[in-house]
PDB file of N, CA and C in Angstrom:
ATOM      1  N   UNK A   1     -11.022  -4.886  25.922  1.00  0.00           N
ATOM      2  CA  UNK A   1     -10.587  -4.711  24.539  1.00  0.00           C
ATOM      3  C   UNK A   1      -9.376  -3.799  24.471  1.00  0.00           C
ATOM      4  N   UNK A   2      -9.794  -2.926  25.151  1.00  0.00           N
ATOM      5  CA  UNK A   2      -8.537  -2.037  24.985  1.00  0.00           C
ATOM      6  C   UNK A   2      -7.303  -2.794  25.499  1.00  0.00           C
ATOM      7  N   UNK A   3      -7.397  -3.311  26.607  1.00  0.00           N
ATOM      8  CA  UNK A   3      -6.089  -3.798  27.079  1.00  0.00           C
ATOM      9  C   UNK A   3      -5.407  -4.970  26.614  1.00  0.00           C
ATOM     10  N   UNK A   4      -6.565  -5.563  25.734  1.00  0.00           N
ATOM     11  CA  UNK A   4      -6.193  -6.946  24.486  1.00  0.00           C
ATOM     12  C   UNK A   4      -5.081  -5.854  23.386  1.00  0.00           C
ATOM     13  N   UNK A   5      -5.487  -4.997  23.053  1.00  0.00           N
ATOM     14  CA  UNK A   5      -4.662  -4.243  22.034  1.00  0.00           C
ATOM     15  C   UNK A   5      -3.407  -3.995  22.015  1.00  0.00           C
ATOM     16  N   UNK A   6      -2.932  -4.198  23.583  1.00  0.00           N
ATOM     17  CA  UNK A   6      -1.430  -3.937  23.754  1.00  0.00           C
ATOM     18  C   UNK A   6      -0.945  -5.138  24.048  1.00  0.00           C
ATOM     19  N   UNK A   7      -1.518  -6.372  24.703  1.00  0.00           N
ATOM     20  CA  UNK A   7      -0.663  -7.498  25.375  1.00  0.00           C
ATOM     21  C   UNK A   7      -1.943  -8.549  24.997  1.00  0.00           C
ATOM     22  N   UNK A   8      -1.156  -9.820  24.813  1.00  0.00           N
ATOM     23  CA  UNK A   8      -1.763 -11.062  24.662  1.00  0.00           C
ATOM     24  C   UNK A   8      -2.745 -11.660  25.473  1.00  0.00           C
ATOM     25  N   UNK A   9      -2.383 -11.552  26.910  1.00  0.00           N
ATOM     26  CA  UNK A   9      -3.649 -12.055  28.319  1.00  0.00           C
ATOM     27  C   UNK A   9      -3.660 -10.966  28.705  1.00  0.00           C
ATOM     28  N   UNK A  10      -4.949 -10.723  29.331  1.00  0.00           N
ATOM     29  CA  UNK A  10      -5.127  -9.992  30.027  1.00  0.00           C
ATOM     30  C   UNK A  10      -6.166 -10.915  31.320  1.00  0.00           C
ATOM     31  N   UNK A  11      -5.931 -10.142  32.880  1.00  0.00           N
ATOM     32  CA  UNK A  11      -6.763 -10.274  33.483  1.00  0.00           C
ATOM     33  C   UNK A  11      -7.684  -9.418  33.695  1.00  0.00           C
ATOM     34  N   UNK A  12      -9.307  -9.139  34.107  1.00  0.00           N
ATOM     35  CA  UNK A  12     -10.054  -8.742  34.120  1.00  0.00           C
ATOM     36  C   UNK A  12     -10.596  -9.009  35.700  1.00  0.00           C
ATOM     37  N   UNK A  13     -10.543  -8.028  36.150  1.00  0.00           N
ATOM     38  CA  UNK A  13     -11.364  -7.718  37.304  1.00  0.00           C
ATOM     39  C   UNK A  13     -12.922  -7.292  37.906  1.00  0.00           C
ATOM     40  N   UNK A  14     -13.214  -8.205  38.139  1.00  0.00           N
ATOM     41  CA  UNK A  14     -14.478  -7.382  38.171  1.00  0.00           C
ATOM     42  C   UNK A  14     -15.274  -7.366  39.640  1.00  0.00           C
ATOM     43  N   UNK A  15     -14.550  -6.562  40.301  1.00  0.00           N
ATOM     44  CA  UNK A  15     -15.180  -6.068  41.841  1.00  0.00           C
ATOM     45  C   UNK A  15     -16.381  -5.415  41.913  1.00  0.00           C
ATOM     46  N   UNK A  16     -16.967  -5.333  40.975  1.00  0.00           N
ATOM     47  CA  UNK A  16     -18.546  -4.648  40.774  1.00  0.00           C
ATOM     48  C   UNK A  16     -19.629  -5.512  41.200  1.00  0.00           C
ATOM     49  N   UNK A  17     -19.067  -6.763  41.364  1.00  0.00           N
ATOM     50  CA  UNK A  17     -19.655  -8.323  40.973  1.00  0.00           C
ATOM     51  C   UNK A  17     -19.098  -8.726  42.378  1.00  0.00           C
ATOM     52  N   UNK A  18     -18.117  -8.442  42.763  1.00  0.00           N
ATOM     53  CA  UNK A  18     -17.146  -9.596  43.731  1.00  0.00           C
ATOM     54  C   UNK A  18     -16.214  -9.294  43.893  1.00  0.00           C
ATOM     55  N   UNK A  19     -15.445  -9.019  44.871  1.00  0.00           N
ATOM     56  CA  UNK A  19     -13.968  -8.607  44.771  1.00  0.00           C
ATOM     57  C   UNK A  19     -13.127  -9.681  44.738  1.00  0.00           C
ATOM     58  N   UNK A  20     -13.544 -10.967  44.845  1.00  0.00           N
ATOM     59  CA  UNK A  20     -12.523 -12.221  43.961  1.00  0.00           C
ATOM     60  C   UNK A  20     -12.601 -12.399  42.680  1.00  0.00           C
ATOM     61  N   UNK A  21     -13.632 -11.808  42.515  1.00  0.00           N
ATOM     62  CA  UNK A  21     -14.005 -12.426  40.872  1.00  0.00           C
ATOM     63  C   UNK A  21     -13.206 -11.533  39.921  1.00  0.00           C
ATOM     64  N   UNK A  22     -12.303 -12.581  39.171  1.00  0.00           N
ATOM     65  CA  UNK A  22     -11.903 -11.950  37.929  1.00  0.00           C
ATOM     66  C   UNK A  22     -11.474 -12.948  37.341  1.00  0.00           C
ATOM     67  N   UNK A  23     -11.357 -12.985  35.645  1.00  0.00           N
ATOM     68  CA  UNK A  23     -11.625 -13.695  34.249  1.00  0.00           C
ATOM     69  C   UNK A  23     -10.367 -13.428  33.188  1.00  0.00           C
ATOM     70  N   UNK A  24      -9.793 -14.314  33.200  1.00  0.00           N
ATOM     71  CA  UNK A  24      -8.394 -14.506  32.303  1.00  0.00           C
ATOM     72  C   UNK A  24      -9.247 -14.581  30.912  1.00  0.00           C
ATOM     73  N   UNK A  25      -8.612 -13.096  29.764  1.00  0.00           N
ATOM     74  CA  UNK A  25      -8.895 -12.997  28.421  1.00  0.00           C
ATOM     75  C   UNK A  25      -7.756 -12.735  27.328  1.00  0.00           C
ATOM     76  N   UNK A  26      -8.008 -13.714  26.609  1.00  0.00           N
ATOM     77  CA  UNK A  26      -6.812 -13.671  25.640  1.00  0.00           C
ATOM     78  C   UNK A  26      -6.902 -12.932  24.314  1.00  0.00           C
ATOM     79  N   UNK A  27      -6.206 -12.800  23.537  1.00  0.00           N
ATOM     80  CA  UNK A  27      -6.491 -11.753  22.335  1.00  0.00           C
ATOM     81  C   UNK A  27      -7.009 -12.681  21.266  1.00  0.00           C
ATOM     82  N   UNK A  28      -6.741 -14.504  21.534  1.00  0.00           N
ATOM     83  CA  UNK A  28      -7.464 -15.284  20.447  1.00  0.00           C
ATOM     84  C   UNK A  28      -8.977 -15.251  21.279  1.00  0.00           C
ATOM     85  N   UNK A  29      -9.199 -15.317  22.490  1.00  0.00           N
ATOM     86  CA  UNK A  29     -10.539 -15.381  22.612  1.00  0.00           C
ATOM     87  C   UNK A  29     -11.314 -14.374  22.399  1.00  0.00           C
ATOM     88  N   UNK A  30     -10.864 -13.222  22.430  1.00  0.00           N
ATOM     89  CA  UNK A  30     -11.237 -12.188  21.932  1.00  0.00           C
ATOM     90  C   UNK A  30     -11.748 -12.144  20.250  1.00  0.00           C
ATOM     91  N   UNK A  31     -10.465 -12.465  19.747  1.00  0.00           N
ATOM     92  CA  UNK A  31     -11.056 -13.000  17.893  1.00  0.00           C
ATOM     93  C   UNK A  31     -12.221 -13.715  17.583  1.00  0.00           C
ATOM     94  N   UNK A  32     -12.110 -14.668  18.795  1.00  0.00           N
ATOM     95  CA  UNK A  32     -13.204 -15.789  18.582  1.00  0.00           C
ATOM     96  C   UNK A  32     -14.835 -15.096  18.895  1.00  0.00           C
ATOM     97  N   UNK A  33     -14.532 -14.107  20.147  1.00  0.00           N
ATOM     98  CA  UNK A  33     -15.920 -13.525  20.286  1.00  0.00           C
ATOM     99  C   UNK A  33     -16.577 -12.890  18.987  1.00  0.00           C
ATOM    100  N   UNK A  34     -15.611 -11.536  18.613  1.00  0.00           N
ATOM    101  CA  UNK A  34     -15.870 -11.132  17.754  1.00  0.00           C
ATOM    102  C   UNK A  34     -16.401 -11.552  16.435  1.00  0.00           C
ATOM    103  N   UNK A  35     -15.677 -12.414  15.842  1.00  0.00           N
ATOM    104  CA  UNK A  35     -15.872 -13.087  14.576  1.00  0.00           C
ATOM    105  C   UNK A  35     -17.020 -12.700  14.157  1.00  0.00           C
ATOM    106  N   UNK A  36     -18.378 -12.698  14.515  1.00  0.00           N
ATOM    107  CA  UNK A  36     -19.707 -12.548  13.770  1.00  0.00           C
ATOM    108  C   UNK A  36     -19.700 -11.289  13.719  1.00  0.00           C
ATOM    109  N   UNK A  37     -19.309 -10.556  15.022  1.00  0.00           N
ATOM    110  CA  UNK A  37     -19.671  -8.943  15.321  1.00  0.00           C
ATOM    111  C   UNK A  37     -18.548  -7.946  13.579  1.00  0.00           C
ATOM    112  N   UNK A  38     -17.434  -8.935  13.554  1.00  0.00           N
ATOM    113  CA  UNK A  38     -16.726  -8.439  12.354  1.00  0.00           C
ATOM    114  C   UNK A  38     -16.751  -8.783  11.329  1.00  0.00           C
ATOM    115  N   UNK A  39     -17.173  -9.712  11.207  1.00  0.00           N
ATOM    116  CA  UNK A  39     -17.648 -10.570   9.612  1.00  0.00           C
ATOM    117  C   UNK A  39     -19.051  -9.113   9.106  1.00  0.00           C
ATOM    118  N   UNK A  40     -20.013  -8.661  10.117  1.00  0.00           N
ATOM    119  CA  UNK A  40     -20.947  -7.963   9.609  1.00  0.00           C
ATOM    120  C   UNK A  40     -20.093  -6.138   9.289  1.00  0.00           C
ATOM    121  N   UNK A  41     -19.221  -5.791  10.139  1.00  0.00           N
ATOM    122  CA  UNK A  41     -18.795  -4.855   9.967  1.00  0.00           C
ATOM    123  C   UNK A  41     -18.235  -4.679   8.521  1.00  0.00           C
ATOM    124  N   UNK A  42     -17.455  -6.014   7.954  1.00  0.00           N
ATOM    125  CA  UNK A  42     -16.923  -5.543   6.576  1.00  0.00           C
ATOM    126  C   UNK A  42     -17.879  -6.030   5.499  1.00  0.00           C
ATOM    127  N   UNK A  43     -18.933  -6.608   6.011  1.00  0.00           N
ATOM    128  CA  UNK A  43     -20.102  -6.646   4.670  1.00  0.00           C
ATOM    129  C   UNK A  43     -20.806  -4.878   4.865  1.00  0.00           C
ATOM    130  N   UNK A  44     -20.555  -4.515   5.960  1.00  0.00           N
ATOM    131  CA  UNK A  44     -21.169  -2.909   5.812  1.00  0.00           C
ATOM    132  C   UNK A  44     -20.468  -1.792   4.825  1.00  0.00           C
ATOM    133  N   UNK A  45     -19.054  -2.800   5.287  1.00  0.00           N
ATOM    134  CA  UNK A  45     -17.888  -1.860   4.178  1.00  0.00           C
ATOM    135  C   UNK A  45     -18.263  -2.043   3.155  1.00  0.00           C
ATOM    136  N   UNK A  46     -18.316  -3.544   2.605  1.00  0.00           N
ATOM    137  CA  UNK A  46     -18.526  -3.983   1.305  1.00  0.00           C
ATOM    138  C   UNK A  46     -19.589  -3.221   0.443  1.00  0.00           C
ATOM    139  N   UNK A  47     -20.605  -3.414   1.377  1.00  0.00           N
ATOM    140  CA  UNK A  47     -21.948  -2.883   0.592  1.00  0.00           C
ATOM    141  C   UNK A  47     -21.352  -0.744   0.468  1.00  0.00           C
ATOM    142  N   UNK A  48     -20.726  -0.794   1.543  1.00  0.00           N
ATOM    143  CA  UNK A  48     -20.664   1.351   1.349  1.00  0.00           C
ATOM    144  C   UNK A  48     -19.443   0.864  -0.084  1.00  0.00           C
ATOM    145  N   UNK A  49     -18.986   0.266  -0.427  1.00  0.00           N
ATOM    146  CA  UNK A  49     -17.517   0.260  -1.817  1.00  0.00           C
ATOM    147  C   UNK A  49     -18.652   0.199  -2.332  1.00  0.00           C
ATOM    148  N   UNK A  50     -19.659  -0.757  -2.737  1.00  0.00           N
ATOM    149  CA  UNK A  50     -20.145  -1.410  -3.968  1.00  0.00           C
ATOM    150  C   UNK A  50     -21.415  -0.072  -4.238  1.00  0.00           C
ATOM    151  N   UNK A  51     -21.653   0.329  -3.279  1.00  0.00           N
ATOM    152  CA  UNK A  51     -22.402   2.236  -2.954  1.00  0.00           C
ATOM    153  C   UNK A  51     -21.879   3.183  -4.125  1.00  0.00           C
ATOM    154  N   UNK A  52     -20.597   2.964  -3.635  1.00  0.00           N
ATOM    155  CA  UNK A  52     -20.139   4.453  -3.811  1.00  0.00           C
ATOM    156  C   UNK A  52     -19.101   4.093  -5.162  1.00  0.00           C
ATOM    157  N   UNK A  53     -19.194   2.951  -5.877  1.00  0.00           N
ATOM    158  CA  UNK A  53     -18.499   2.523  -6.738  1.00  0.00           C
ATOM    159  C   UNK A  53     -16.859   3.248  -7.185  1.00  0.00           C
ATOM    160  N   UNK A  54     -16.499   3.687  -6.077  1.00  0.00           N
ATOM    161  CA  UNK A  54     -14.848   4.206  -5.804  1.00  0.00           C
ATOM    162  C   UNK A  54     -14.602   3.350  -4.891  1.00  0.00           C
ATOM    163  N   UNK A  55     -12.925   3.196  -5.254  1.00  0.00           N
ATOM    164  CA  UNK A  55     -12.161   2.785  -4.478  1.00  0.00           C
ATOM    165  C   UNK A  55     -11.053   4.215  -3.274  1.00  0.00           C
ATOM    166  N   UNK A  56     -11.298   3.916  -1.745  1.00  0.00           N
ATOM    167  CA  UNK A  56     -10.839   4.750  -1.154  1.00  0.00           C
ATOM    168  C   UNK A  56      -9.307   4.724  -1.380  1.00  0.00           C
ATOM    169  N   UNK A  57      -8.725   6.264  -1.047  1.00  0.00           N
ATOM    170  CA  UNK A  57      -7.318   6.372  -1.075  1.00  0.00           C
ATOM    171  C   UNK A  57      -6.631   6.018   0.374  1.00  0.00           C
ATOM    172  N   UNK A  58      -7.477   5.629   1.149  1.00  0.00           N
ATOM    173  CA  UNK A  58      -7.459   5.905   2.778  1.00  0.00           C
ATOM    174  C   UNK A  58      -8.329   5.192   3.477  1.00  0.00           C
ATOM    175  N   UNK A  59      -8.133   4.648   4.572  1.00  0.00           N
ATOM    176  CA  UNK A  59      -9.474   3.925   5.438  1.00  0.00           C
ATOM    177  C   UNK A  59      -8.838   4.775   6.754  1.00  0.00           C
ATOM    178  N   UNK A  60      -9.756   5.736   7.196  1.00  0.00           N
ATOM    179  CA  UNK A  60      -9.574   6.657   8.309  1.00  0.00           C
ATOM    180  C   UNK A  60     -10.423   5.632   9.258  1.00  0.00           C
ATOM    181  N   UNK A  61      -9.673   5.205  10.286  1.00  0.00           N
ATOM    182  CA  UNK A  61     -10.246   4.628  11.572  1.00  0.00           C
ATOM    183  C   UNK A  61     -10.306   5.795  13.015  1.00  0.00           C
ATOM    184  N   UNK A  62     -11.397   5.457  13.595  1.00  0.00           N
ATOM    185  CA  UNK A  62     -11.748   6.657  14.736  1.00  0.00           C
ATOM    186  C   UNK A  62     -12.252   5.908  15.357  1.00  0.00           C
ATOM    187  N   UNK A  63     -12.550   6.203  17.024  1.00  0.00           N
ATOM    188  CA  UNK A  63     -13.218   5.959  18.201  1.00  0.00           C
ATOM    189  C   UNK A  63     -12.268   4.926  18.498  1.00  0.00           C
ATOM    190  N   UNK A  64     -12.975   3.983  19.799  1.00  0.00           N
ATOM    191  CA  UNK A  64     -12.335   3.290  20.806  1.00  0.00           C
ATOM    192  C   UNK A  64     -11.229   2.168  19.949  1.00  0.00           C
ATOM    193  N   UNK A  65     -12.378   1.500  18.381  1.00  0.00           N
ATOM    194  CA  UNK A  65     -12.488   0.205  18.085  1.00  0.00           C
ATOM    195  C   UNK A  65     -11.166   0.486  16.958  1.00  0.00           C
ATOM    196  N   UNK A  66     -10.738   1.737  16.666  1.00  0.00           N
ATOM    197  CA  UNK A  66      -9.746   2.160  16.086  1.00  0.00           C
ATOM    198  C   UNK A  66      -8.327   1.264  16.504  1.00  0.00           C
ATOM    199  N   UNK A  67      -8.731   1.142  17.837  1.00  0.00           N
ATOM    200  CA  UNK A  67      -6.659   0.936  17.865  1.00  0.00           C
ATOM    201  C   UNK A  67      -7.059  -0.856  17.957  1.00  0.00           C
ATOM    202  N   UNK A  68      -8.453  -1.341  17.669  1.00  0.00           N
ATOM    203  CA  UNK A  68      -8.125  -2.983  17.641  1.00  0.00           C
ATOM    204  C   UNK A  68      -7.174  -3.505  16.511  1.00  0.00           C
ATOM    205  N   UNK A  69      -6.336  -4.142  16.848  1.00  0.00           N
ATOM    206  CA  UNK A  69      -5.754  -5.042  16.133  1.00  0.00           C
ATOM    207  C   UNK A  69      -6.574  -5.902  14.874  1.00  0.00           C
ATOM    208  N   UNK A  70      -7.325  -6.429  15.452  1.00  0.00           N
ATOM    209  CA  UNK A  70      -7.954  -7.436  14.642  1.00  0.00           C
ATOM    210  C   UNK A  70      -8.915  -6.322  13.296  1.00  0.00           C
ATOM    211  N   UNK A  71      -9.272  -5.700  14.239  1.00  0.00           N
ATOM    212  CA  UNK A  71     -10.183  -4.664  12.838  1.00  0.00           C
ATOM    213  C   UNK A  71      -9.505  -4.018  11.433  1.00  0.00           C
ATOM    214  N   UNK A  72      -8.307  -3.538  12.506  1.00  0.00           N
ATOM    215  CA  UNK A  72      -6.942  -3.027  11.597  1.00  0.00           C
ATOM    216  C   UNK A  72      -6.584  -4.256  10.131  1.00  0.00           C
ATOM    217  N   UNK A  73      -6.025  -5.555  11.244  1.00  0.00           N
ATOM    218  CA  UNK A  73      -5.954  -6.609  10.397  1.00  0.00           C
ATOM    219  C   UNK A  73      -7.460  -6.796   9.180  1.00  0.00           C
ATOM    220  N   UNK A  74      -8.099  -6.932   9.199  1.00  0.00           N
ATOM    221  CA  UNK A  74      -9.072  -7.059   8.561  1.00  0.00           C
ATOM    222  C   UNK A  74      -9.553  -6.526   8.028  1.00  0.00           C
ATOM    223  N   UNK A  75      -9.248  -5.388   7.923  1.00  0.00           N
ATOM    224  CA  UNK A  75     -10.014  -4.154   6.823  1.00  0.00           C
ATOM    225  C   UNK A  75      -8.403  -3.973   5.916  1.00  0.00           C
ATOM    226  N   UNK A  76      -7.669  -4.150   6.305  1.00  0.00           N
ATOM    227  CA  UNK A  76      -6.013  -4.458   5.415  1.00  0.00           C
ATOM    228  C   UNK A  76      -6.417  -5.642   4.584  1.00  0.00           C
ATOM    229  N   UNK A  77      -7.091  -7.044   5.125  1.00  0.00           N
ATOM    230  CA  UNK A  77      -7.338  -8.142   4.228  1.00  0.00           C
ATOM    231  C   UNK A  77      -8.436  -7.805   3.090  1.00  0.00           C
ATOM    232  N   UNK A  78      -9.117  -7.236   3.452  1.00  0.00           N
ATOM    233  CA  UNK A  78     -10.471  -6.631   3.257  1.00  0.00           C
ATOM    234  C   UNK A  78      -9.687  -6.485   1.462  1.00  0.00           C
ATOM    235  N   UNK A  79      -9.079  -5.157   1.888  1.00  0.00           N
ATOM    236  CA  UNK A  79      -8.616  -3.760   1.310  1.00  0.00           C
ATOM    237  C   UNK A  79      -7.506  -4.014   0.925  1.00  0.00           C
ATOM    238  N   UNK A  80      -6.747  -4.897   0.607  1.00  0.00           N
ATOM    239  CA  UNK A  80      -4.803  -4.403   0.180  1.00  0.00           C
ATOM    240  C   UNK A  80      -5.131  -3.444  -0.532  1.00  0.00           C
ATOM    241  N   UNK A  81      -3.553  -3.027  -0.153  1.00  0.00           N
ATOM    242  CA  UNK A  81      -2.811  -1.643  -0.649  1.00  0.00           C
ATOM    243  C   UNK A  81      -3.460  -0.210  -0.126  1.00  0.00           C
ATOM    244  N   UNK A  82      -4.488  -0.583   0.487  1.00  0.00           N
ATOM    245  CA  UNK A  82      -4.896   0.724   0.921  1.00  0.00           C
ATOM    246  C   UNK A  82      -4.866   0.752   2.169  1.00  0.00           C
ATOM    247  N   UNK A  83      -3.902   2.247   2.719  1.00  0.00           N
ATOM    248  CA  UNK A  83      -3.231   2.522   3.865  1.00  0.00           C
ATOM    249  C   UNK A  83      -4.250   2.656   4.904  1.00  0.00           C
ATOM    250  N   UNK A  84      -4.376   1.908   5.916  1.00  0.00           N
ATOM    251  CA  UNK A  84      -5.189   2.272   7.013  1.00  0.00           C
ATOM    252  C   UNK A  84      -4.495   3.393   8.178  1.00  0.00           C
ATOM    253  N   UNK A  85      -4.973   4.418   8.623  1.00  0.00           N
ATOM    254  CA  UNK A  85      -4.671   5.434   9.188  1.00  0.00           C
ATOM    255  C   UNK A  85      -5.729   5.985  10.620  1.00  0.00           C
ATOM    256  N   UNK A  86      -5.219   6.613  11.480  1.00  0.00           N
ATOM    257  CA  UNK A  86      -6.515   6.950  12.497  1.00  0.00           C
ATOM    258  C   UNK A  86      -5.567   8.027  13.134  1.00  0.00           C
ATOM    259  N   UNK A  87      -5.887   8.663  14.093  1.00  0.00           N
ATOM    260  CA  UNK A  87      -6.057   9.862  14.880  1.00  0.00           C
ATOM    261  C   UNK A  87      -6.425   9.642  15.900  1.00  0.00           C
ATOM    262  N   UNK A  88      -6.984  10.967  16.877  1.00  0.00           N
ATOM    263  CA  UNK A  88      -7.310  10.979  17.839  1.00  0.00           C
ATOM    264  C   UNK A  88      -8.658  10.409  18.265  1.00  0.00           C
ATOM    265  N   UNK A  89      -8.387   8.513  18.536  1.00  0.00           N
ATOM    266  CA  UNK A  89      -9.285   7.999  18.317  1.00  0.00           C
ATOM    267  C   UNK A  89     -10.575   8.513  19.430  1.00  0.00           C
ATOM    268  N   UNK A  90     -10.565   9.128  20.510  1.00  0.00           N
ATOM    269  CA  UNK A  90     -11.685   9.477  21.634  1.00  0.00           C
ATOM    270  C   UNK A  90     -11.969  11.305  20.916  1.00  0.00           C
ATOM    271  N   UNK A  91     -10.887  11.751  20.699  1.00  0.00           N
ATOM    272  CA  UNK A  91     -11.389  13.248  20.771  1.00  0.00           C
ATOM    273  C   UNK A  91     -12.370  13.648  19.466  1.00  0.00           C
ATOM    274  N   UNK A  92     -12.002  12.654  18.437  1.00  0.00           N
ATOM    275  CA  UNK A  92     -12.170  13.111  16.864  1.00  0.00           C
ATOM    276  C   UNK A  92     -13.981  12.553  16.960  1.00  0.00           C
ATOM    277  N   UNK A  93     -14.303  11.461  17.890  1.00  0.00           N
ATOM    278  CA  UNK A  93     -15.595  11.089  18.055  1.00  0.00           C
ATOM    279  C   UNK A  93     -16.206  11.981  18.580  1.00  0.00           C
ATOM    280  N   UNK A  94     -15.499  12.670  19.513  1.00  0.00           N
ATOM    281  CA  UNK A  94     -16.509  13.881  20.762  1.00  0.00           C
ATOM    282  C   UNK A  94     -16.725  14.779  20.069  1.00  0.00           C
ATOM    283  N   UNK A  95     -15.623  15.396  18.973  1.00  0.00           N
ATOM    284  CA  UNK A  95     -16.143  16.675  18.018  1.00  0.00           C
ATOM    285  C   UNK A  95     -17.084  16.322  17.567  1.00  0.00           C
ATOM    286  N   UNK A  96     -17.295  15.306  16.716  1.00  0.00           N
ATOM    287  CA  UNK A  96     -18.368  14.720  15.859  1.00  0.00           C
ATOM    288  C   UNK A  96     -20.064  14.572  16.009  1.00  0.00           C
ATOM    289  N   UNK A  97     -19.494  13.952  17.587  1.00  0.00           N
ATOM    290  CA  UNK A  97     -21.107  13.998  18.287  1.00  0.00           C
ATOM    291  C   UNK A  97     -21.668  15.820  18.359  1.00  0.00           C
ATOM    292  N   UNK A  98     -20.624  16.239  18.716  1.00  0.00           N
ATOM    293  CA  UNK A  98     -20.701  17.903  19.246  1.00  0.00           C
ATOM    294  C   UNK A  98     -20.866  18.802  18.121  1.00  0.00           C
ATOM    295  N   UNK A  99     -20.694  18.231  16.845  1.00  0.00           N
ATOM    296  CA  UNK A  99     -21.306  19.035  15.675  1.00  0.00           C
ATOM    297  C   UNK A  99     -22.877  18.780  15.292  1.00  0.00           C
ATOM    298  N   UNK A 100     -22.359  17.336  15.661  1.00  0.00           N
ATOM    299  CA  UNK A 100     -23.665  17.194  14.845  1.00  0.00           C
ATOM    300  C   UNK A 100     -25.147  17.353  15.879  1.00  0.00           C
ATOM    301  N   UNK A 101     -24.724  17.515  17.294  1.00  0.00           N
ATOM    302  CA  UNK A 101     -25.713  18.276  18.287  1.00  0.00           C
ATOM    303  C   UNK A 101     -26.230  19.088  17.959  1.00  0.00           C
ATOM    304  N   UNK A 102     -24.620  20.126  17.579  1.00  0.00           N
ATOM    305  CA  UNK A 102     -24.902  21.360  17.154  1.00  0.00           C
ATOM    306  C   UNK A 102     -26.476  21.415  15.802  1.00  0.00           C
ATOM    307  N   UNK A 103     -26.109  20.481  15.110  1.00  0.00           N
ATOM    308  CA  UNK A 103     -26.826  20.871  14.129  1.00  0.00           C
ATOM    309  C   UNK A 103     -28.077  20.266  14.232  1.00  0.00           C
ATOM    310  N   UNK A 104     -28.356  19.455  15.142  1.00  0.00           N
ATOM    311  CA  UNK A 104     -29.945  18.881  15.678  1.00  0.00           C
ATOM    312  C   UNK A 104     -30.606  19.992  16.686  1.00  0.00           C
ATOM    313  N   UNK A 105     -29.803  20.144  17.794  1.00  0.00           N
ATOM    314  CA  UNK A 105     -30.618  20.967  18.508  1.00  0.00           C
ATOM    315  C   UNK A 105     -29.892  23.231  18.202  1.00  0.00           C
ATOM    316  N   UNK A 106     -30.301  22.852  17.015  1.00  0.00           N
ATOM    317  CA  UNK A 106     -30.723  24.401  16.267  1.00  0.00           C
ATOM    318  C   UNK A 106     -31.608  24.786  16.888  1.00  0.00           C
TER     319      UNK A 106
END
């Protein structure tokens, strides 16, 4: 995924398995996997808007799934006019887990 985010094919290696074995992935087959996995992500959105009966000024994206393309695209279709934005998509997750540790194991 990550390496779909910057370039169209990617090859995939997988010497864990085989050291011949590796699997040509494209950024449409990639769309195609996803499709169900993202169709449910923006009914989660849908249902947190129709929640919180505001409209956001901002869609803050974080962690890995931040720099996908396709998510980006789709929460823009989702959402016009509202600016999608993200940060330090690995570090801003590790604080997060690390607070909220903090505040479980009190």
């Amino acid at each position: 995924k990550i390496a779909l985010s910057g370039q169209a094919d990617v090859t995939a290696r997988l010497p864990f398995i085989s050291d011949d074995l590796a699997v040509a992935i494209s950024q449409q087959g990639l769309e195609a996997a996803l499709d169900q996995p993202l169709a449910r992500i923006l009914e989660q959105v849908q249902l947190a808007l129709d929640s919180a009966q505001e409209k956001p000024d901002v869609i803050y994206l974080t962690g890995g799934s931040a720099r996908s393309p396709l998510i980006k695209k789709a929460l823009s279709e989702q959402l016009p006019g509202i600016p999608v934005a993200g940060g330090d998509d690995f570090g801003s997750v590790t604080a997060g887990l690390a607070r909220w540790a903090e505040v479980v194991f009190r």
